[in-house]
PDB file of N, CA and C in Angstrom:
ATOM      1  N   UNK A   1     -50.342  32.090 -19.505  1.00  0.00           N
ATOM      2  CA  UNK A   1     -50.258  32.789 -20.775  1.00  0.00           C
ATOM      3  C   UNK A   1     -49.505  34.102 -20.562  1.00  0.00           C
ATOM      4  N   UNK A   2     -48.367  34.203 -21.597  1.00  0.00           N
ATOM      5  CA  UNK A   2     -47.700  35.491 -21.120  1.00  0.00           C
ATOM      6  C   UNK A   2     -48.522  36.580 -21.424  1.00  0.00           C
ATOM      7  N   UNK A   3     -48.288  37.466 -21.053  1.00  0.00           N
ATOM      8  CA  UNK A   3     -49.115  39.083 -21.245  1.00  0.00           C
ATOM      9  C   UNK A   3     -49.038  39.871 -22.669  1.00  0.00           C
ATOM     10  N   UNK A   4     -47.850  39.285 -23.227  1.00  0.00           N
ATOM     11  CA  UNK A   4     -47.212  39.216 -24.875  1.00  0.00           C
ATOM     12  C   UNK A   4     -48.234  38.706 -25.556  1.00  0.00           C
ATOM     13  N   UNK A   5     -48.729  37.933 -25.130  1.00  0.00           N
ATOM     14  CA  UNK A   5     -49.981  37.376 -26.168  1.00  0.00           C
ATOM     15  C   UNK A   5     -50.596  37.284 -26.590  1.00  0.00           C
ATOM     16  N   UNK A   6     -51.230  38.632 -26.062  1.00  0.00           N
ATOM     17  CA  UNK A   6     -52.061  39.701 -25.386  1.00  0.00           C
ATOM     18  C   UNK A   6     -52.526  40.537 -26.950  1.00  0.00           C
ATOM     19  N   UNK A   7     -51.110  40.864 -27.283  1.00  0.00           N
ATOM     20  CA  UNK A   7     -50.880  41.389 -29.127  1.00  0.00           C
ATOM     21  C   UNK A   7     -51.536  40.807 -29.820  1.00  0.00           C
ATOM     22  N   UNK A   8     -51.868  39.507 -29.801  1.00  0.00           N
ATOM     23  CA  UNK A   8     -52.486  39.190 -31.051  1.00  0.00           C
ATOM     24  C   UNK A   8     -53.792  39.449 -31.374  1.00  0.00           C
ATOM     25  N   UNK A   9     -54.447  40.059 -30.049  1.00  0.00           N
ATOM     26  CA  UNK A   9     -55.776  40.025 -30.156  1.00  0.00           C
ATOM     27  C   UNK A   9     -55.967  41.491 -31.046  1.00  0.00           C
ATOM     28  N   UNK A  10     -55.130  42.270 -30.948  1.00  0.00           N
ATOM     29  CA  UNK A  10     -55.235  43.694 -31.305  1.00  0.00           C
ATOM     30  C   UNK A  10     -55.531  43.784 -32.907  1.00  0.00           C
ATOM     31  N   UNK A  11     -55.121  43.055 -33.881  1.00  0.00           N
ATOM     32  CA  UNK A  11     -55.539  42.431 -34.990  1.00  0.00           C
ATOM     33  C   UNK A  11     -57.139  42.302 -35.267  1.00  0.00           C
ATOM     34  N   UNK A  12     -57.516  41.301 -34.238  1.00  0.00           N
ATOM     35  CA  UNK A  12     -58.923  40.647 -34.068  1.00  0.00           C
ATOM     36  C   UNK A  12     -59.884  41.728 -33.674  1.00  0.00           C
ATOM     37  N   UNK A  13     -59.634  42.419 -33.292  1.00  0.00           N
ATOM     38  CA  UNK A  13     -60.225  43.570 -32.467  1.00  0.00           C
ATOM     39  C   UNK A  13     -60.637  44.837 -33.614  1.00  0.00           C
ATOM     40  N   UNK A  14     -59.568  44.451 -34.689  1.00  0.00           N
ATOM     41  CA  UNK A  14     -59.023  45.568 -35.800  1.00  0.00           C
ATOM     42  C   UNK A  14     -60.497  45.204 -36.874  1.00  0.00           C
ATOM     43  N   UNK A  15     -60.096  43.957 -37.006  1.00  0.00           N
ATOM     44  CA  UNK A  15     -60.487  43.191 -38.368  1.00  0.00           C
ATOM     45  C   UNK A  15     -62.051  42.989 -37.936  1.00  0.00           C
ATOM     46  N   UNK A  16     -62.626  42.855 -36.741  1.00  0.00           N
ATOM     47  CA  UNK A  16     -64.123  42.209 -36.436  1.00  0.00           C
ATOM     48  C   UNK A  16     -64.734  43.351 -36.007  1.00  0.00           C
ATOM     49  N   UNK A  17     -64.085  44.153 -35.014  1.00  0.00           N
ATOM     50  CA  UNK A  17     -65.259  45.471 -34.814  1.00  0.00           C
ATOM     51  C   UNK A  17     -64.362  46.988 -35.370  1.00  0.00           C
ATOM     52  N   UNK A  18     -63.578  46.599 -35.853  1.00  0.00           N
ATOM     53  CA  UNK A  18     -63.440  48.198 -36.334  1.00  0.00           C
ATOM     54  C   UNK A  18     -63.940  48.023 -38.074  1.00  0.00           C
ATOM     55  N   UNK A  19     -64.172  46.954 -39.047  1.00  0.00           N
ATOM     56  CA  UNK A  19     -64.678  47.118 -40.105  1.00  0.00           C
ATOM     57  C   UNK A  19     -66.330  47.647 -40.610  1.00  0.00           C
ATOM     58  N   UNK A  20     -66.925  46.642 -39.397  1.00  0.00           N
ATOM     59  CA  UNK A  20     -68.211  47.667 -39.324  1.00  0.00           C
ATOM     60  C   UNK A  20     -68.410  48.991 -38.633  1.00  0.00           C
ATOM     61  N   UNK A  21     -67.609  49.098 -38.396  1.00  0.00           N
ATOM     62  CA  UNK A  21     -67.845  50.885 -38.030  1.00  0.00           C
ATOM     63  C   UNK A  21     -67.719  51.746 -39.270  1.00  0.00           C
ATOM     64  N   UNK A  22     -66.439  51.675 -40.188  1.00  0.00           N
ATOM     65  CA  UNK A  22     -65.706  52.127 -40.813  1.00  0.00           C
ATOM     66  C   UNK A  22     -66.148  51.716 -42.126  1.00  0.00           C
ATOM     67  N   UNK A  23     -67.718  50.818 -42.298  1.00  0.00           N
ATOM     68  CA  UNK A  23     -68.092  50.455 -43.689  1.00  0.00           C
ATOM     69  C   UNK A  23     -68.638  51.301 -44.385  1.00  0.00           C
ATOM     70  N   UNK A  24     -67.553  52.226 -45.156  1.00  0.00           N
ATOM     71  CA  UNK A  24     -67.877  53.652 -45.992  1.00  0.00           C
ATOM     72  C   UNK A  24     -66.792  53.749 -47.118  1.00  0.00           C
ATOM     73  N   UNK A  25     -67.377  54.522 -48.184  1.00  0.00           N
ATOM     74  CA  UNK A  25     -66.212  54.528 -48.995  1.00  0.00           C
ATOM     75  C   UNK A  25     -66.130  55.478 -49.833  1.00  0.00           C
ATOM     76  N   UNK A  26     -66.423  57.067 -48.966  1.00  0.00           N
ATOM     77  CA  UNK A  26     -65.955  57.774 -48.924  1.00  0.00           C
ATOM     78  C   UNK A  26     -65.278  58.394 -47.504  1.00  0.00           C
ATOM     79  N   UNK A  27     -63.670  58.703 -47.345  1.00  0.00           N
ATOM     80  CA  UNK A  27     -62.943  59.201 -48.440  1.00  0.00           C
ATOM     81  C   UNK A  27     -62.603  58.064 -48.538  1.00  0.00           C
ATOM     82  N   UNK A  28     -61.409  58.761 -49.893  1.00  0.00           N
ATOM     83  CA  UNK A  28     -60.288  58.126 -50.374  1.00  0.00           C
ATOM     84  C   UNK A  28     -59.058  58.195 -49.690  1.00  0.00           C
ATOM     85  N   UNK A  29     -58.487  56.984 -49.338  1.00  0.00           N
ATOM     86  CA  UNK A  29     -57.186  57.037 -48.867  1.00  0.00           C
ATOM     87  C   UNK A  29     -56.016  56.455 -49.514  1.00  0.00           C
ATOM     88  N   UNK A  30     -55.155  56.784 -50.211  1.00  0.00           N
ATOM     89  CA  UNK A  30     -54.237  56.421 -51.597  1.00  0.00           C
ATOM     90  C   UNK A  30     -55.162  55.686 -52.340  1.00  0.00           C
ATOM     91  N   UNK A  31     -55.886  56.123 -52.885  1.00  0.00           N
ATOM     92  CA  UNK A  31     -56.832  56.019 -54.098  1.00  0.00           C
ATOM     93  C   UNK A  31     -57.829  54.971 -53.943  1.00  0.00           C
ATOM     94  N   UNK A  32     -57.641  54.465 -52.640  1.00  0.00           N
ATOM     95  CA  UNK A  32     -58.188  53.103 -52.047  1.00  0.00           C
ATOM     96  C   UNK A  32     -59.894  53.573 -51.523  1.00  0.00           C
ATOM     97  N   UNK A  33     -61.088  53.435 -51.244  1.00  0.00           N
ATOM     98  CA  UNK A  33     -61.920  53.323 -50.512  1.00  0.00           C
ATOM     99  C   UNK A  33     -61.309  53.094 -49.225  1.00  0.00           C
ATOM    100  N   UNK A  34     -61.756  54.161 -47.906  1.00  0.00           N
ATOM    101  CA  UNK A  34     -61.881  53.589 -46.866  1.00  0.00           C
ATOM    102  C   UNK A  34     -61.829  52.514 -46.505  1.00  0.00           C
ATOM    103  N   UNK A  35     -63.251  51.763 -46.594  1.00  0.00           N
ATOM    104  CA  UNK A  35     -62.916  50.680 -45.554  1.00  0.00           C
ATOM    105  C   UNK A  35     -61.746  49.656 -46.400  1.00  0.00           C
ATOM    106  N   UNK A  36     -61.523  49.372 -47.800  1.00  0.00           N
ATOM    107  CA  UNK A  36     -60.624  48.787 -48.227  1.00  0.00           C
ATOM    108  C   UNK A  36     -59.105  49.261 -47.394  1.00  0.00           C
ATOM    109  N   UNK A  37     -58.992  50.545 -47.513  1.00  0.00           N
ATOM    110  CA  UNK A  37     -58.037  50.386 -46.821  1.00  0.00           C
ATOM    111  C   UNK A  37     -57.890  50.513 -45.334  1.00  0.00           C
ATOM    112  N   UNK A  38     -59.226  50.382 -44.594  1.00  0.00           N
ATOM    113  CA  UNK A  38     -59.036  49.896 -43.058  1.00  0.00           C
ATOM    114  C   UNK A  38     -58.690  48.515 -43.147  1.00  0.00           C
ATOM    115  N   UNK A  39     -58.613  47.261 -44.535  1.00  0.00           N
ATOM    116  CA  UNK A  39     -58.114  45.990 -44.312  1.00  0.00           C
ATOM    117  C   UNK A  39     -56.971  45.917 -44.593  1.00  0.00           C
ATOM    118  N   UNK A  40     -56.583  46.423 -45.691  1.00  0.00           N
ATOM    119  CA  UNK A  40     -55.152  46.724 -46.127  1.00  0.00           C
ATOM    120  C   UNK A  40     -54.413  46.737 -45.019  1.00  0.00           C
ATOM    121  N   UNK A  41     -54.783  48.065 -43.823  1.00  0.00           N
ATOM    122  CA  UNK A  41     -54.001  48.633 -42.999  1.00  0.00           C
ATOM    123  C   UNK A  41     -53.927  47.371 -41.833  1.00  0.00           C
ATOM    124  N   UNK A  42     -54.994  46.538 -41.774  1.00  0.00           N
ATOM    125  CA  UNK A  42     -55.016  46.083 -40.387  1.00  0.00           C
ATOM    126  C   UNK A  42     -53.916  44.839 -41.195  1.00  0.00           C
ATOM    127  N   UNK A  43     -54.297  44.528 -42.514  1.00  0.00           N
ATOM    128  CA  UNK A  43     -53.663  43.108 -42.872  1.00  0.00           C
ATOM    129  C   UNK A  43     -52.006  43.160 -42.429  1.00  0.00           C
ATOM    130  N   UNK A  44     -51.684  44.702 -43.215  1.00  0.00           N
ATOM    131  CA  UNK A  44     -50.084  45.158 -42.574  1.00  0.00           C
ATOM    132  C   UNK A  44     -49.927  44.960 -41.123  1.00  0.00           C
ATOM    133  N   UNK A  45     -50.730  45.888 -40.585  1.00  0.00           N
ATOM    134  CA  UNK A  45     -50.528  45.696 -38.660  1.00  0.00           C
ATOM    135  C   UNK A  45     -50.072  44.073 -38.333  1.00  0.00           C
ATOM    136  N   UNK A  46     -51.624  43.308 -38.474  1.00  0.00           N
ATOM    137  CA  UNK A  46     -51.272  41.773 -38.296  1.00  0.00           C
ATOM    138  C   UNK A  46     -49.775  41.049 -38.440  1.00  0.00           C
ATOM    139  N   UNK A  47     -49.644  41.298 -39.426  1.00  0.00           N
ATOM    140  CA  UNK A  47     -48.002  41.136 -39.823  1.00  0.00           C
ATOM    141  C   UNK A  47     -47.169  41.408 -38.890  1.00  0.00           C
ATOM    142  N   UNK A  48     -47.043  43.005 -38.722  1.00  0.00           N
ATOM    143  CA  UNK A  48     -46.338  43.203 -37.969  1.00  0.00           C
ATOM    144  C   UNK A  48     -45.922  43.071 -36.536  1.00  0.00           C
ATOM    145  N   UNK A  49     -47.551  42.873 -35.681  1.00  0.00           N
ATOM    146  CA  UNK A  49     -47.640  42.024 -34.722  1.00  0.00           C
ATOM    147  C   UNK A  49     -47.283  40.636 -34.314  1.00  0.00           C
ATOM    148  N   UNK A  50     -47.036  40.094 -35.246  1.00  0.00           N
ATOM    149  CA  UNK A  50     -46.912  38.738 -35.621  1.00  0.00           C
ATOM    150  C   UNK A  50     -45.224  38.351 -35.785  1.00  0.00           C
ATOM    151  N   UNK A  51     -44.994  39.368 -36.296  1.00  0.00           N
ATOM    152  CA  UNK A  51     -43.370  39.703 -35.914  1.00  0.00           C
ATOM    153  C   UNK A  51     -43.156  40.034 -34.811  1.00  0.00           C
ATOM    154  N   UNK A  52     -43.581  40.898 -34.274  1.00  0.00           N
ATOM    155  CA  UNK A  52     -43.193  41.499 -32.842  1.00  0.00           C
ATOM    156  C   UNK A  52     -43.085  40.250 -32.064  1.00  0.00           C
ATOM    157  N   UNK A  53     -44.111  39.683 -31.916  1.00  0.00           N
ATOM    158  CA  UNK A  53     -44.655  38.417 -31.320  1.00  0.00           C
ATOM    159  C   UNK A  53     -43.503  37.233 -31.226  1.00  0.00           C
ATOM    160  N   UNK A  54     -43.333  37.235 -32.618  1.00  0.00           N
ATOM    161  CA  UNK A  54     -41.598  36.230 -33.139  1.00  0.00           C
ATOM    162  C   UNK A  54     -40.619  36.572 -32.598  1.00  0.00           C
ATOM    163  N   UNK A  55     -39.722  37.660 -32.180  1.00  0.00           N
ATOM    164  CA  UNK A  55     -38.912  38.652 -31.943  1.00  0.00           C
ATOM    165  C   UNK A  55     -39.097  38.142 -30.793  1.00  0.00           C
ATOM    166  N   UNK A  56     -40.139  38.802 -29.877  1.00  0.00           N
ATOM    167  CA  UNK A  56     -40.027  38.712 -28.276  1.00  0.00           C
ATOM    168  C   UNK A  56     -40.064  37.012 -27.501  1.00  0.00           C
ATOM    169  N   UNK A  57     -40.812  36.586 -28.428  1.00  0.00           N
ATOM    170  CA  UNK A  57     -41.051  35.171 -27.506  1.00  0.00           C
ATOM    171  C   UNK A  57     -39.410  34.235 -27.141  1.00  0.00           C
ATOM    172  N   UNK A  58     -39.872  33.875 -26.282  1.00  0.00           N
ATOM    173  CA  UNK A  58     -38.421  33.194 -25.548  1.00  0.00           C
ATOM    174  C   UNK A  58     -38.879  31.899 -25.840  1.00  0.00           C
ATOM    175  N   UNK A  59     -39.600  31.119 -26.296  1.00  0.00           N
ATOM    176  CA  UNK A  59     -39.640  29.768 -26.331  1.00  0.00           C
ATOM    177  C   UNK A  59     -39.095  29.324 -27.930  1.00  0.00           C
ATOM    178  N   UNK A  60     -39.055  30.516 -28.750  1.00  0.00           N
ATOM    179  CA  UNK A  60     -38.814  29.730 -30.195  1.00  0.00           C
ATOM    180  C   UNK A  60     -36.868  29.640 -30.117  1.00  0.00           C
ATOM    181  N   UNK A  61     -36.438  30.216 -28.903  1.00  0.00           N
ATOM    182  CA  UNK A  61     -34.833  30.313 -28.876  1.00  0.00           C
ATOM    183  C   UNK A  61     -34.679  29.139 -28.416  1.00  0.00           C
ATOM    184  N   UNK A  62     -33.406  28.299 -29.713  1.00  0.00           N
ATOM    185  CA  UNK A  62     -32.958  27.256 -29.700  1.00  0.00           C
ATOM    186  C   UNK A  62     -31.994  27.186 -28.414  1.00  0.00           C
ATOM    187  N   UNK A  63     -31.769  25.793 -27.740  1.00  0.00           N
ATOM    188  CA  UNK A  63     -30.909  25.664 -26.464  1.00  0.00           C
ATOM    189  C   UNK A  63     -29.622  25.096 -27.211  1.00  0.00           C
ATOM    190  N   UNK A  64     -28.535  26.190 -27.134  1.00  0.00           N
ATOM    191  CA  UNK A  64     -27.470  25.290 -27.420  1.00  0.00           C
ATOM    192  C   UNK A  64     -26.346  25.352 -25.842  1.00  0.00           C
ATOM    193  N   UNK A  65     -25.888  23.623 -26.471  1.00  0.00           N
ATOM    194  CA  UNK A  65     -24.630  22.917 -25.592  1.00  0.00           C
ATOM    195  C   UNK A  65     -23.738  22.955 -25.761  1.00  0.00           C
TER     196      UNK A  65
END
């Protein structure tokens, strides 16, 4: 398993133990409740990890002849 792969967990990590910490809703962060937007934020991250992930991996590059 490459070490790249490694990223995806950072999501999981986001979404399972940082929501119960963070289950409050005060403050406000762009008009959002807290923890709403600790999902918001992680849902973006995920994404973007998920790209990163796309980007770096060497196996989705087509072999051309």
């Amino acid at each position: 398993m490459k070490p790249l792969y490694f990223l995806a967990f950072i999501p999981v990590v986001g979404f399972l133990i940082g929501v119960p910490i963070v289950n409050r809703i005060e403050p406000y962060v762009l008009g959002l409740p807290f923890s709403m937007f600790w999902i918001v934020l992680w849902v973006i991250l995920s994404s973007l990890t998920i790209f990163i992930l796309y980007r770096f991996d060497q196996h989705d590059e087509e072999v051309s002849e």
